[in-house]
C-alpha atoms as a PDB file:
ATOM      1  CA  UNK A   1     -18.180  10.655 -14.705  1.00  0.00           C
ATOM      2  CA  UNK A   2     -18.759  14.260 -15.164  1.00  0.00           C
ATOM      3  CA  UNK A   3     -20.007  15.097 -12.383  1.00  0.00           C
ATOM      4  CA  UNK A   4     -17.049  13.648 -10.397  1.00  0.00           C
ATOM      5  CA  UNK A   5     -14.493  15.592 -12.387  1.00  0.00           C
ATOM      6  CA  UNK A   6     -16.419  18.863 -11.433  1.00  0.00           C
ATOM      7  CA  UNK A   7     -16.116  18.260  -8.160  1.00  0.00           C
ATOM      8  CA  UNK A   8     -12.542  17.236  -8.659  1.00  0.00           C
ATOM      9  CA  UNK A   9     -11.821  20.751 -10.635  1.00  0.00           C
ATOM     10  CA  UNK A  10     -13.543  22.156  -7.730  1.00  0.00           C
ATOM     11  CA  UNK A  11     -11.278  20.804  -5.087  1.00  0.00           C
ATOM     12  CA  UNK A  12      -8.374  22.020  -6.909  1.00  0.00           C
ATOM     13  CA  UNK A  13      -9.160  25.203  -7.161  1.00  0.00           C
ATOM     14  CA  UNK A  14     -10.288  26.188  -4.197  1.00  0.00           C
ATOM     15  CA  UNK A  15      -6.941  27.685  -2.640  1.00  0.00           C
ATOM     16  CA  UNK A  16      -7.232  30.153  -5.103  1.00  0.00           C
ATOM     17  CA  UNK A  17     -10.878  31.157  -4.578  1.00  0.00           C
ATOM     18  CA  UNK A  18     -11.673  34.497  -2.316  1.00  0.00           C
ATOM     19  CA  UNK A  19     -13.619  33.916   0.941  1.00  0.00           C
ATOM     20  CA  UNK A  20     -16.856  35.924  -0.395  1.00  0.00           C
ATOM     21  CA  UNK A  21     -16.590  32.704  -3.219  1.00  0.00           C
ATOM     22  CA  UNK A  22     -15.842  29.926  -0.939  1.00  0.00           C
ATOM     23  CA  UNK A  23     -19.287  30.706   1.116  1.00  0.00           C
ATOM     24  CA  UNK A  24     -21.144  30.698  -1.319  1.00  0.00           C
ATOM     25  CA  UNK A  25     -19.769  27.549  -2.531  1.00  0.00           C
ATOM     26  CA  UNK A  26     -20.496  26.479   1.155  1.00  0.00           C
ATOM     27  CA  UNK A  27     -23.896  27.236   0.468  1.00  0.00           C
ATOM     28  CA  UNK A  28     -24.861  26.185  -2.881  1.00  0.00           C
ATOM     29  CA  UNK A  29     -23.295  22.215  -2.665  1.00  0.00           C
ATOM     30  CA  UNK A  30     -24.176  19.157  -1.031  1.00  0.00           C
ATOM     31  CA  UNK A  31     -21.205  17.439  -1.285  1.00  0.00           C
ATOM     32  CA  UNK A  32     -19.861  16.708   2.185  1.00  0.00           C
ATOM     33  CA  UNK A  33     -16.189  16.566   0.952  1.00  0.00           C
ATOM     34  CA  UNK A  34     -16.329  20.217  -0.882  1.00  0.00           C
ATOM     35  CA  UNK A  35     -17.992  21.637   2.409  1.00  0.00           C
ATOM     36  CA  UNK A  36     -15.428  20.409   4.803  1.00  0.00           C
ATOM     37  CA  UNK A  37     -12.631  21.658   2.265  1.00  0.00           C
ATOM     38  CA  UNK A  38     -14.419  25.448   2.004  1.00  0.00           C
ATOM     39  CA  UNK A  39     -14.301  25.372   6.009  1.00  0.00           C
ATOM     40  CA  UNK A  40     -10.679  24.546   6.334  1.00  0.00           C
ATOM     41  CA  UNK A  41      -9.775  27.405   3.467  1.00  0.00           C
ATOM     42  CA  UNK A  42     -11.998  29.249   5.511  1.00  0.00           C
ATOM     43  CA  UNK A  43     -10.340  29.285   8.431  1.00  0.00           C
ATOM     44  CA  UNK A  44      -7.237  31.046   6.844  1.00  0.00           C
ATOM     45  CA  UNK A  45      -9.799  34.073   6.872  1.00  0.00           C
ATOM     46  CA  UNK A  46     -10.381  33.525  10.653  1.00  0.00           C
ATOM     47  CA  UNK A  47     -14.511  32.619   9.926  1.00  0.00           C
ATOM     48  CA  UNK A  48     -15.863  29.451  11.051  1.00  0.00           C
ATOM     49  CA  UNK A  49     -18.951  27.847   9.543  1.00  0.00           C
ATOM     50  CA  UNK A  50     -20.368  25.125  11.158  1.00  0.00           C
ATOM     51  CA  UNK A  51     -21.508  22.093   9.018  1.00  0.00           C
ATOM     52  CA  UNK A  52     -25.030  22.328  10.393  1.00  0.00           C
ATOM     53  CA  UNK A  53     -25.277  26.037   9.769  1.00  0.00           C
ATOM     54  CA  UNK A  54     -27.890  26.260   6.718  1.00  0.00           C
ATOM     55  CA  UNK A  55     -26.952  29.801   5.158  1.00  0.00           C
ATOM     56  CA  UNK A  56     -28.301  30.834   1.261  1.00  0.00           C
ATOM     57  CA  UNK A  57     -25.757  31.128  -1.419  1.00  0.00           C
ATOM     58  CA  UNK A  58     -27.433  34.706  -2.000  1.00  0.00           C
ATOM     59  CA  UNK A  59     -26.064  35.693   1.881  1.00  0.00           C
ATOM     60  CA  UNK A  60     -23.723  38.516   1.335  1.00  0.00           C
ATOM     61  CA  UNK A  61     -20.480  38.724   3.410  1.00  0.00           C
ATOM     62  CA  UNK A  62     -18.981  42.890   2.318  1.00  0.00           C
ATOM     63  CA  UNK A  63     -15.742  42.293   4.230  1.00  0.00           C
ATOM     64  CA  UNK A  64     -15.564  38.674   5.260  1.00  0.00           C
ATOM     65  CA  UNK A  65     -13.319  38.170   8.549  1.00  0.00           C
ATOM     66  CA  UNK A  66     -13.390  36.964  11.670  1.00  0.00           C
ATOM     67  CA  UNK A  67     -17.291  35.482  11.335  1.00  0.00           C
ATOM     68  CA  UNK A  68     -18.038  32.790  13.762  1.00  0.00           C
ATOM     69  CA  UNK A  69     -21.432  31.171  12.415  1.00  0.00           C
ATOM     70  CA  UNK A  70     -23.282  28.368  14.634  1.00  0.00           C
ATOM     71  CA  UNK A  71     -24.501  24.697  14.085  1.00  0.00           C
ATOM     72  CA  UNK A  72     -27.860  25.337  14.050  1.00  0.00           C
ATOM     73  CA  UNK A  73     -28.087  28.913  12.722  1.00  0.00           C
ATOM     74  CA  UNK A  74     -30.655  29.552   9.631  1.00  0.00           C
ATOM     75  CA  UNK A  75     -29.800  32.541   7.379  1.00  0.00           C
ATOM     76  CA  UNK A  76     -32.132  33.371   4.583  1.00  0.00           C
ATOM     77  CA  UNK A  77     -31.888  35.403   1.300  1.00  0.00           C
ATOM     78  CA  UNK A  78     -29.651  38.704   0.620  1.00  0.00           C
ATOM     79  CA  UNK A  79     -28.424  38.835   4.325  1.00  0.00           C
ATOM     80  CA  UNK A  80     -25.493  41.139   4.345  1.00  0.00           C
ATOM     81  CA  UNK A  81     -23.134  40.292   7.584  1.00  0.00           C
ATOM     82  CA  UNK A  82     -20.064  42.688   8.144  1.00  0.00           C
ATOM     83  CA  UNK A  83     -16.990  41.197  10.240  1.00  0.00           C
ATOM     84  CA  UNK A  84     -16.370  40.084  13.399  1.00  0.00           C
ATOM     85  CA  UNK A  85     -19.863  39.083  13.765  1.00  0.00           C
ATOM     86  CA  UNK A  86     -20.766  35.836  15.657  1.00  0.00           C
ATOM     87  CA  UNK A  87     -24.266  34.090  14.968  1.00  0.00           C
ATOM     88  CA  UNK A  88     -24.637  30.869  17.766  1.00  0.00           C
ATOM     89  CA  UNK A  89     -26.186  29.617  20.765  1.00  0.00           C
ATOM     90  CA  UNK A  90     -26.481  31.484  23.821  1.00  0.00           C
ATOM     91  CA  UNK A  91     -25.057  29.704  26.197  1.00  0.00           C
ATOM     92  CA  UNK A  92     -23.076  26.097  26.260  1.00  0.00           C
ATOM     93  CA  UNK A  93     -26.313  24.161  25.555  1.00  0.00           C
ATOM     94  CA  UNK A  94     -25.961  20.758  23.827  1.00  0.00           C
ATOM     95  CA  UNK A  95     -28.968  20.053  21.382  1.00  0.00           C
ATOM     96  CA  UNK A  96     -29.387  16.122  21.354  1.00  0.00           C
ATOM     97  CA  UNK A  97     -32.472  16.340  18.784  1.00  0.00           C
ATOM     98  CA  UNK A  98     -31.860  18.078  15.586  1.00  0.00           C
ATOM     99  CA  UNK A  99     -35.475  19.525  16.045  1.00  0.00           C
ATOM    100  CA  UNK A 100     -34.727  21.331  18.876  1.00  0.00           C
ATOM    101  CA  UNK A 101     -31.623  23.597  17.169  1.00  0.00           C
ATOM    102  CA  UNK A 102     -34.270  26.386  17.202  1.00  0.00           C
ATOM    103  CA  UNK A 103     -34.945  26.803  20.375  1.00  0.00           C
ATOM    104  CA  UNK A 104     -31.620  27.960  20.510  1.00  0.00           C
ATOM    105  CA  UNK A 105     -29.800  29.359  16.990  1.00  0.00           C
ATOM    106  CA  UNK A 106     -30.932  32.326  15.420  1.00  0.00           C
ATOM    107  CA  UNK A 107     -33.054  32.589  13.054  1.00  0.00           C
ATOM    108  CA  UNK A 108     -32.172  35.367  10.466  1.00  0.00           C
ATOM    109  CA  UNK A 109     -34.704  36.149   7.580  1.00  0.00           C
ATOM    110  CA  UNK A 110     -34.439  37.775   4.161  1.00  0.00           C
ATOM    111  CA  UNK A 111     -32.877  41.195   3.283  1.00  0.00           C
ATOM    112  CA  UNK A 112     -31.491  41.504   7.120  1.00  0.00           C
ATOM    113  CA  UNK A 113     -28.731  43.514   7.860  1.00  0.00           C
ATOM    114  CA  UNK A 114     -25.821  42.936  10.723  1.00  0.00           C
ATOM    115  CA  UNK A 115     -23.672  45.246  11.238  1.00  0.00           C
ATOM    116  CA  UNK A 116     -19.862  45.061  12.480  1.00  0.00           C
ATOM    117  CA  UNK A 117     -19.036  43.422  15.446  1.00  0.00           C
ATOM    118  CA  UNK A 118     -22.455  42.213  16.423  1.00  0.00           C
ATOM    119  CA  UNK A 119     -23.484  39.379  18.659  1.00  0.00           C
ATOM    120  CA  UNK A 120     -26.584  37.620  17.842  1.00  0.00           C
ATOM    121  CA  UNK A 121     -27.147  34.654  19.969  1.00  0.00           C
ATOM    122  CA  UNK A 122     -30.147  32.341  21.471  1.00  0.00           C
ATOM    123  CA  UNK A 123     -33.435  31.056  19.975  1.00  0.00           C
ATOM    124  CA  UNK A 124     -34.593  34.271  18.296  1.00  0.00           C
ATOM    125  CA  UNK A 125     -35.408  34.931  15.049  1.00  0.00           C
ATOM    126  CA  UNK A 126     -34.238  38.352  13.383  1.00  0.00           C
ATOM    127  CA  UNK A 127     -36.738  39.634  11.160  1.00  0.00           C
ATOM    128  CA  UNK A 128     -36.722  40.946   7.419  1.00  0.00           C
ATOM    129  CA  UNK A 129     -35.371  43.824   6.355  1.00  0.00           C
ATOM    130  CA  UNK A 130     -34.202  44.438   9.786  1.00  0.00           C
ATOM    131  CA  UNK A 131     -30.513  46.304  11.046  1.00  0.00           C
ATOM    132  CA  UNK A 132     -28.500  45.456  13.747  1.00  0.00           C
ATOM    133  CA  UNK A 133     -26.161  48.126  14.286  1.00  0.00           C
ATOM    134  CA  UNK A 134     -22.222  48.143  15.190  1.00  0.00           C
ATOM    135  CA  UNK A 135     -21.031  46.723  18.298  1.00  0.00           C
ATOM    136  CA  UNK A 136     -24.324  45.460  19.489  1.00  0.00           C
ATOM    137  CA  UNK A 137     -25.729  42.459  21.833  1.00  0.00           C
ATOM    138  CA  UNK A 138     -29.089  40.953  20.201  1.00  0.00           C
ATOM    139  CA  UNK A 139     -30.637  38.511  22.404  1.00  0.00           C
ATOM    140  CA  UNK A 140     -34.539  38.763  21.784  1.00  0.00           C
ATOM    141  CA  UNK A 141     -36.396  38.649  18.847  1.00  0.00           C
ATOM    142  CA  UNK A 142     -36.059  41.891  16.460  1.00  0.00           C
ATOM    143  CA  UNK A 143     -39.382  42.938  14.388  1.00  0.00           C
ATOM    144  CA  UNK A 144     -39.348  43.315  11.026  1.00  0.00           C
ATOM    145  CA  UNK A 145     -37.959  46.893   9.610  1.00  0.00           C
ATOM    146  CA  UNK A 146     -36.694  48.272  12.783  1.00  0.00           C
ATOM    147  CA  UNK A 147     -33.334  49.264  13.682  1.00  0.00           C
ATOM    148  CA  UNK A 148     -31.379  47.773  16.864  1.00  0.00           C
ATOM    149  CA  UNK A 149     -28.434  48.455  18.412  1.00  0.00           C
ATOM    150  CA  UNK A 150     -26.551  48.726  21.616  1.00  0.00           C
ATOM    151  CA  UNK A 151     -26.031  46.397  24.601  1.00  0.00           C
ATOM    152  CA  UNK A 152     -28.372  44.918  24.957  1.00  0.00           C
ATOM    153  CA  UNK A 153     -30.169  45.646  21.429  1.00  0.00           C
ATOM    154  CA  UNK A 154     -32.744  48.080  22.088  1.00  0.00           C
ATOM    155  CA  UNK A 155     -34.895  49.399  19.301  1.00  0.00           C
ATOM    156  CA  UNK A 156     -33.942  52.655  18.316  1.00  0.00           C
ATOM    157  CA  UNK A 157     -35.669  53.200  14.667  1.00  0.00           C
ATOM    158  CA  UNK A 158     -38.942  52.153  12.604  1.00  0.00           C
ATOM    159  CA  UNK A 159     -37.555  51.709   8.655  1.00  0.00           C
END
């Protein structure tokens, strides 16, 4: 009985809980019913979440707008993602198996960083403690500790 009225405290207080709050809620939960409600408050915030998208509660979001995040994408530990970045697919491809979703969503590993405005799209897997810098288009796979950035994302530093 407890557990339901959690849930039910939950679901009444979520209009009044701050985007950075509602995905990590997002994250953390199972329950189907507080998911879909943290993706409609969401949306007031102009950032879409898929349902599919598996993201860790420790993902950090600095100034949370206009974030477009993919079915299949896979976002690890202390990510930081700036706005008006979109993690998905690269192209209209329709996944019938769920183990195909990574050939093509991202795959983004601990402690990386993506900076505003950034496109990240396709089957590649973004390494840790890697950077994507400002305004950039990331379609290959980035190595761990190096810095991309541009269009398309070159390398442009070793951390």
């Amino acid at each position: 009985m407890k557990y339901h009225i959690k849930y039910f405290l939950f679901i009444l207080l979520i209009p009044f809980i701050n985007p950075r709050r509602l995905i990590w809620l997002y994250g953390s939960t199972k329950n189907v019913l507080v998911k879909s409600i943290c993706i409609r408050r969401l949306k007031k915030w102009s950032i879409s979440i898929s349902s599919g998208a598996i993201i860790s509660p420790s993902v950090k979001f600095p100034h949370p707008q206009n974030i477009v995040i993919g079915r299949g994408v896979v976002i690890e530990d202390e990510v930081v993602i700036y706005q008006g970045v979109t993690i998905g697919a690269s192209n209209g491809t329709i996944v019938i198996h769920e183990d195909e979703l990574n050939n093509y969503y991202p795959y983004i590993k601990k402690k990386a960083t993506i900076y505003t405005n950034s496109v990240v799209a396709g089957g590649i897997c973004i390494w840790e403690y890697s950077v994507i810098g400002a305004n950039s288009f990331v379609n290959k796979d980035v190595p761990d500790k190096m810095i991309y950035a541009g269009n398309p994302a070159r390398s442009i530093l070793e951390i």
